[in-house]
Protein backbone atom coordinates (compact mmCIF):
# COMPACT_ATOMS: atom_id res chain seq x y z
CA UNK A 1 231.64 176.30 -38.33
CA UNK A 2 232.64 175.94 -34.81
CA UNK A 3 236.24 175.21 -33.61
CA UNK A 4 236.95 172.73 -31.14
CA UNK A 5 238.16 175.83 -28.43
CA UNK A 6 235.27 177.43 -29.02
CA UNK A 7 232.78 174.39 -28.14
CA UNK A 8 235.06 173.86 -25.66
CA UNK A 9 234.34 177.07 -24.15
CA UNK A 10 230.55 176.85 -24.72
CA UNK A 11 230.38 173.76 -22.77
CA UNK A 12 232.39 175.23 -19.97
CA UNK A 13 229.70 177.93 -20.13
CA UNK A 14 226.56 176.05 -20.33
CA UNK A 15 227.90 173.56 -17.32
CA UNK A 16 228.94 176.79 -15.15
CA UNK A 17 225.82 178.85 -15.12
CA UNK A 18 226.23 180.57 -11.96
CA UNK A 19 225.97 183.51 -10.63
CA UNK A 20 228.97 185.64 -8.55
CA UNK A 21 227.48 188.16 -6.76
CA UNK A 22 229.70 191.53 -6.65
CA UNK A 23 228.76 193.99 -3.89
CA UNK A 24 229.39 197.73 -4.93
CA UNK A 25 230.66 200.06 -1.82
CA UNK A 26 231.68 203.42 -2.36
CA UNK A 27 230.42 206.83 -0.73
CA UNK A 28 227.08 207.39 -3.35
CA UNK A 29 226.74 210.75 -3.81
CA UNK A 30 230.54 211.19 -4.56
CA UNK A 31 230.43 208.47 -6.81
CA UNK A 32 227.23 207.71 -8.21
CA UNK A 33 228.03 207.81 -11.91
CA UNK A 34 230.93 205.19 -11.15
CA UNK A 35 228.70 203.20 -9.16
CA UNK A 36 226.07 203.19 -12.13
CA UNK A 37 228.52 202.63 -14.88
CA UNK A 38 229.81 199.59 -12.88
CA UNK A 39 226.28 198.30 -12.62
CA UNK A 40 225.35 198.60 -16.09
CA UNK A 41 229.03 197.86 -17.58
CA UNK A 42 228.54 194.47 -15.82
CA UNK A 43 224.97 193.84 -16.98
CA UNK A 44 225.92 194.66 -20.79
CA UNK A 45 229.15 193.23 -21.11
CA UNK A 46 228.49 189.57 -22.83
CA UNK A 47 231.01 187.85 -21.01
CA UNK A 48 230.23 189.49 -17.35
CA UNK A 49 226.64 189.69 -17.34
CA UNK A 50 226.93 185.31 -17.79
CA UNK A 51 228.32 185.08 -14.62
CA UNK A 52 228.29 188.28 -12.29
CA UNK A 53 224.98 190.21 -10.64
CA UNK A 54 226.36 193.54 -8.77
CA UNK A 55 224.69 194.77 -5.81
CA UNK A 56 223.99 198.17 -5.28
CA UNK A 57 222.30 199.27 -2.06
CA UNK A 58 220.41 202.40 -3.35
CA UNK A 59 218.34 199.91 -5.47
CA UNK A 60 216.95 197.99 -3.13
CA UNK A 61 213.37 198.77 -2.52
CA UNK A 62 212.70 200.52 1.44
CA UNK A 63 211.87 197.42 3.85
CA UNK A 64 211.40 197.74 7.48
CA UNK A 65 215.00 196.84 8.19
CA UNK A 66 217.85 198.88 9.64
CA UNK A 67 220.36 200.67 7.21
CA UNK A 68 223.28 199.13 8.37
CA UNK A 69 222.13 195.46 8.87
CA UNK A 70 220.79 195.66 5.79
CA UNK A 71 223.86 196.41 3.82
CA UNK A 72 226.19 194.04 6.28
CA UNK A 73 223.72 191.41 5.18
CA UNK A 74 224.42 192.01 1.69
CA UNK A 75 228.12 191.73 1.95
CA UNK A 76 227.94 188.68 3.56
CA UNK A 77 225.62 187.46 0.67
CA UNK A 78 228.18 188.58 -2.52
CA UNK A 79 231.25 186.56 -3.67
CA UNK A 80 233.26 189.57 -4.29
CA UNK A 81 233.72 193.45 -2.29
CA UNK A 82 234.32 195.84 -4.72
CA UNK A 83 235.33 199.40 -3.36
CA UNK A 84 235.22 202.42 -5.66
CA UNK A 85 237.13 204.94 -2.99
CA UNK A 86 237.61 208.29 -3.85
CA UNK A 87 237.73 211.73 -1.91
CA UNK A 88 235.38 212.02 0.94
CA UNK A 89 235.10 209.23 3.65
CA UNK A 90 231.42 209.33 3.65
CA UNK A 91 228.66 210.23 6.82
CA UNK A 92 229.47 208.13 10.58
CA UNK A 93 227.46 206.38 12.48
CA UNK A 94 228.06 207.04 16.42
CA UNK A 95 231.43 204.98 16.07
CA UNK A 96 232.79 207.79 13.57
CA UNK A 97 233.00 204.54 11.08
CA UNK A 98 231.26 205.37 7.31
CA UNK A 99 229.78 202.44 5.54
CA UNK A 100 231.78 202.31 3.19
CA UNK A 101 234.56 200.97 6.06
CA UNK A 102 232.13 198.85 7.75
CA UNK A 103 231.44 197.34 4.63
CA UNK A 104 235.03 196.99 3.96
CA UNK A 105 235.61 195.03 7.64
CA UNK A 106 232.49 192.90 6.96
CA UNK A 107 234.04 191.93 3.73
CA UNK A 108 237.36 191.11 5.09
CA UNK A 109 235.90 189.02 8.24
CA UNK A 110 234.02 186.97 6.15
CA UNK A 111 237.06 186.51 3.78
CA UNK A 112 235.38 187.67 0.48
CA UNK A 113 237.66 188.08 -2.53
CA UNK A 114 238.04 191.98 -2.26
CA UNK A 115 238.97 194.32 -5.55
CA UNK A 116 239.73 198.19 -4.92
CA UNK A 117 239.71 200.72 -7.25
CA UNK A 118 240.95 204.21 -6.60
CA UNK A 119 239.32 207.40 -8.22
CA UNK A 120 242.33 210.02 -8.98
CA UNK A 121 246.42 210.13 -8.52
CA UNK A 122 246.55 212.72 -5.48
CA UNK A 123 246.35 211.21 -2.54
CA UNK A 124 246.52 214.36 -0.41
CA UNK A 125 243.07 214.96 -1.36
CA UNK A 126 241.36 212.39 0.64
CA UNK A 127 239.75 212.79 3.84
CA UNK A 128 242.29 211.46 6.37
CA UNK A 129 239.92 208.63 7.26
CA UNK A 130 239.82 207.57 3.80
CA UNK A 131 243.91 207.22 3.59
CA UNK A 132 243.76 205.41 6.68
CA UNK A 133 241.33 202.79 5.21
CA UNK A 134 243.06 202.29 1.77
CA UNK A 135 246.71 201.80 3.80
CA UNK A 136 245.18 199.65 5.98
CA UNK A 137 243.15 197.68 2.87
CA UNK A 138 246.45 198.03 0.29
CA UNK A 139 248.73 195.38 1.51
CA UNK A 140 245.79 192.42 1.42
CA UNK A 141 243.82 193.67 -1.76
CA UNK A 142 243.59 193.87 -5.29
CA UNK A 143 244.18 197.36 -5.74
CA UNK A 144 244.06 199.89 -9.01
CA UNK A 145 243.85 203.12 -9.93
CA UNK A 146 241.66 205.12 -12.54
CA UNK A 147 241.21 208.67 -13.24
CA UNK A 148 238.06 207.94 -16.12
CA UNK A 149 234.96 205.89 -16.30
CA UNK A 150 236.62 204.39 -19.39
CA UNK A 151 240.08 203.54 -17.38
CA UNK A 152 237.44 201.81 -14.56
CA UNK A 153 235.33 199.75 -16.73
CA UNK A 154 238.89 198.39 -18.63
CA UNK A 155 240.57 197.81 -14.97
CA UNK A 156 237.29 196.41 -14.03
CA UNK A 157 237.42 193.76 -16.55
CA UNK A 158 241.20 192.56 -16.43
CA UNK A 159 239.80 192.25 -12.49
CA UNK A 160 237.20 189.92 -12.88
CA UNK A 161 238.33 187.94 -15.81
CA UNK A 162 241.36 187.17 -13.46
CA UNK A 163 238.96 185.86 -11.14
CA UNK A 164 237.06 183.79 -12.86
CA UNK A 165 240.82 182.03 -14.79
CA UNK A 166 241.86 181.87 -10.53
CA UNK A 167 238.82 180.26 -10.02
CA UNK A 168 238.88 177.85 -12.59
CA UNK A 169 235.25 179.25 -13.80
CA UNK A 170 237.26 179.58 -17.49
CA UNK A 171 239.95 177.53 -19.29
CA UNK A 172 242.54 180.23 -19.44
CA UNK A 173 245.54 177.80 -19.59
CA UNK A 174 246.63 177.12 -23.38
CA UNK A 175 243.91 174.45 -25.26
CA UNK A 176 246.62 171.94 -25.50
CA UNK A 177 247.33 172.10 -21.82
CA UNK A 178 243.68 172.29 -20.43
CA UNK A 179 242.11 169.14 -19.56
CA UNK A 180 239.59 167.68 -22.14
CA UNK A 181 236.39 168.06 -20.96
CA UNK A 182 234.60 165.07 -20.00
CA UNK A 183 237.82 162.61 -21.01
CA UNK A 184 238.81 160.05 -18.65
CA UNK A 185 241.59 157.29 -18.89
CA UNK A 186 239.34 155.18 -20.37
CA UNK A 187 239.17 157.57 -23.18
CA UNK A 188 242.97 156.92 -23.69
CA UNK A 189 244.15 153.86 -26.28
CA UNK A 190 247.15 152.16 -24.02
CA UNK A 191 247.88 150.29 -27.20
CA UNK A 192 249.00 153.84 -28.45
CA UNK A 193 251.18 154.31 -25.47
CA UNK A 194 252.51 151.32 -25.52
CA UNK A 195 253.51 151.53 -29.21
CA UNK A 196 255.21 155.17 -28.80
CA UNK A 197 258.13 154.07 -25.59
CA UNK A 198 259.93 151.72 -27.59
CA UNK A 199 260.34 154.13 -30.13
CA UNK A 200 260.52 157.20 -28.24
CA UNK A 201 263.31 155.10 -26.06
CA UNK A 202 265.25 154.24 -29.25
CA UNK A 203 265.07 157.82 -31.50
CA UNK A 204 265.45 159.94 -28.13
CA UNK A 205 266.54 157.96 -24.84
CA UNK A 206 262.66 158.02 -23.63
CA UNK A 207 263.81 157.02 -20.26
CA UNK A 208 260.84 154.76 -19.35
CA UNK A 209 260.25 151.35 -20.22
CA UNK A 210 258.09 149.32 -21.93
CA UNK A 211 254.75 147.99 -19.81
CA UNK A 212 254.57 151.16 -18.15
CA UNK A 213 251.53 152.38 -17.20
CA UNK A 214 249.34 154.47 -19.18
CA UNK A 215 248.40 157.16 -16.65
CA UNK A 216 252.76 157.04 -15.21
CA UNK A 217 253.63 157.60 -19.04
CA UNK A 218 250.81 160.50 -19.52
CA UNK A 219 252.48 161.81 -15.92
CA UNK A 220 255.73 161.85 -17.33
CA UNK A 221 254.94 163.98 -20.63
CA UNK A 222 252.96 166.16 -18.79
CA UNK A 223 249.67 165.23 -20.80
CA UNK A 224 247.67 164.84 -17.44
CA UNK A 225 245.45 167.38 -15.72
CA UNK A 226 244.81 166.16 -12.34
CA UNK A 227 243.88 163.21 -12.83
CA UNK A 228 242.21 163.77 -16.25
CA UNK A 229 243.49 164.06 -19.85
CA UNK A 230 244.58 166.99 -21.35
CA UNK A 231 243.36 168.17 -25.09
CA UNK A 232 246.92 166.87 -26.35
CA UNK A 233 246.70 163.94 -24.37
CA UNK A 234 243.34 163.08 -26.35
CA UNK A 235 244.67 164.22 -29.97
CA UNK A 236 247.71 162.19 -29.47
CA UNK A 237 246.38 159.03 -27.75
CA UNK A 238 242.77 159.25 -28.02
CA UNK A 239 240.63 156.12 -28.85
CA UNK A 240 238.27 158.57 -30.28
CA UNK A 241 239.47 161.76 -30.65
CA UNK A 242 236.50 163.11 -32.55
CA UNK A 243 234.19 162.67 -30.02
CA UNK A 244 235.99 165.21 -28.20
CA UNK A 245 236.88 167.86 -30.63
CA UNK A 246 235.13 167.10 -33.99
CA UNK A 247 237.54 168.78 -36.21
CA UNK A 248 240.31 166.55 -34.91
């Protein structure tokens, strides 16, 4: 049988079916089995694949478009910039800029939500260019470290999970704090709240007083969400509670 956080997660789910596009930059030859693991981690993984499609440029099929616009483009198309750096800086264009950094500046001007992950502990083994672009990209990025493909997929994870709790795209408060979905005030019985001041007031010195509002009273005990109910809000004052959460 179903519990009542676990419907409430499958109709977060099946009322958030979107898709987050994750653009993969790294230098490819360096770090192609990264790059690949990332790819197919994401498309495997049964909570990722739901919501997240990486890109990675060396699948896309040749079209009579230049390199570098093509790629920009494709930046400016993903949610998130995800930058596997490791050793070697990568080939430069006539600028002496790699892609990898030009991918890196397209991301930031266009303010996408930017995670990089760092192959290996020794920093003195980068190319000089490459140091340069993870000081510059340290202070206003996610940034972690991995020495394994195991140690990226598990940092890769934590990453994108926190997303998707910062974005609201998953209840990742506690059930009793999240808002009930679909409950409105209308869902709450003010006869209820009405019949709980008095005697909160007289057992514990509730401090507001009778003919109160129902929504200032929810306010007060913290059982509001915005402006919607929360889960407790619902099992404690709920007309009908069980056509929220069944089991209730």
């Amino acid at each position: 049988m179903m519990t009542s956080t676990s419907m409430t997660m499958m109709t977060t789910i099946s009322r958030t079916m979107i898709t987050i596009g994750i653009f993969v930059s790294s230098v490819q030859k360096e770090l192609n089995e990264e790059r690949t693991a990332v790819r197919d981690y994401i498309k495997t993984d049964p909570l990722l694949r739901i919501y997240f499609e990486p890109f990675l440029f060396e699948h896309v099929p040749a079209i009579d478009r230049e390199p570098e616009e093509l790629y920009l483009s494709e930046v400016d198309g993903c949610t998130i910039y995800l930058g596997i750096f490791g050793n070697e800086y990568g080939p430069e264009n006539k600028q002496g800029l790699s892609p990898t950094e030009l991918e890196f500046e397209r991301a930031t001007e266009k303010s996408k939500h930017r995670l990089i992950f760092l192959k290996g502990k020794d920093d003195k083994k980068r190319h000089p260019k490459m140091q340069k672009l993870i000081s510059r990209a340290t202070p206003h990025v996610v940034r972690r470290r991995f020495t394994t493909i195991d140690e990226l997929k598990k940092e890769l994870y934590a990453a994108l999970v926190q997303f998707l709790c910062d974005s609201r795209i998953l209840p990742c408060t506690p059930f009793d704090e999240s808002a009930c979905s679909g409950a409105t005030l209308k869902d709450i019985s003010d006869e209820k709240v009405a019949w709980l001041i008095p005697v909160a007031k007289k057992e514990r010195g509730f401090p507001l007083n009778p003919g109160t509002p129902t929504e200032q009273v929810l306010k007060h005990l913290n059982l509001l969400e915005g402006a919607q109910p929360t889960n407790a809000a619902i099992l404690l004052f709920g007309i009908k509670p069980q056509k929220f959460m069944p089991t209730s």
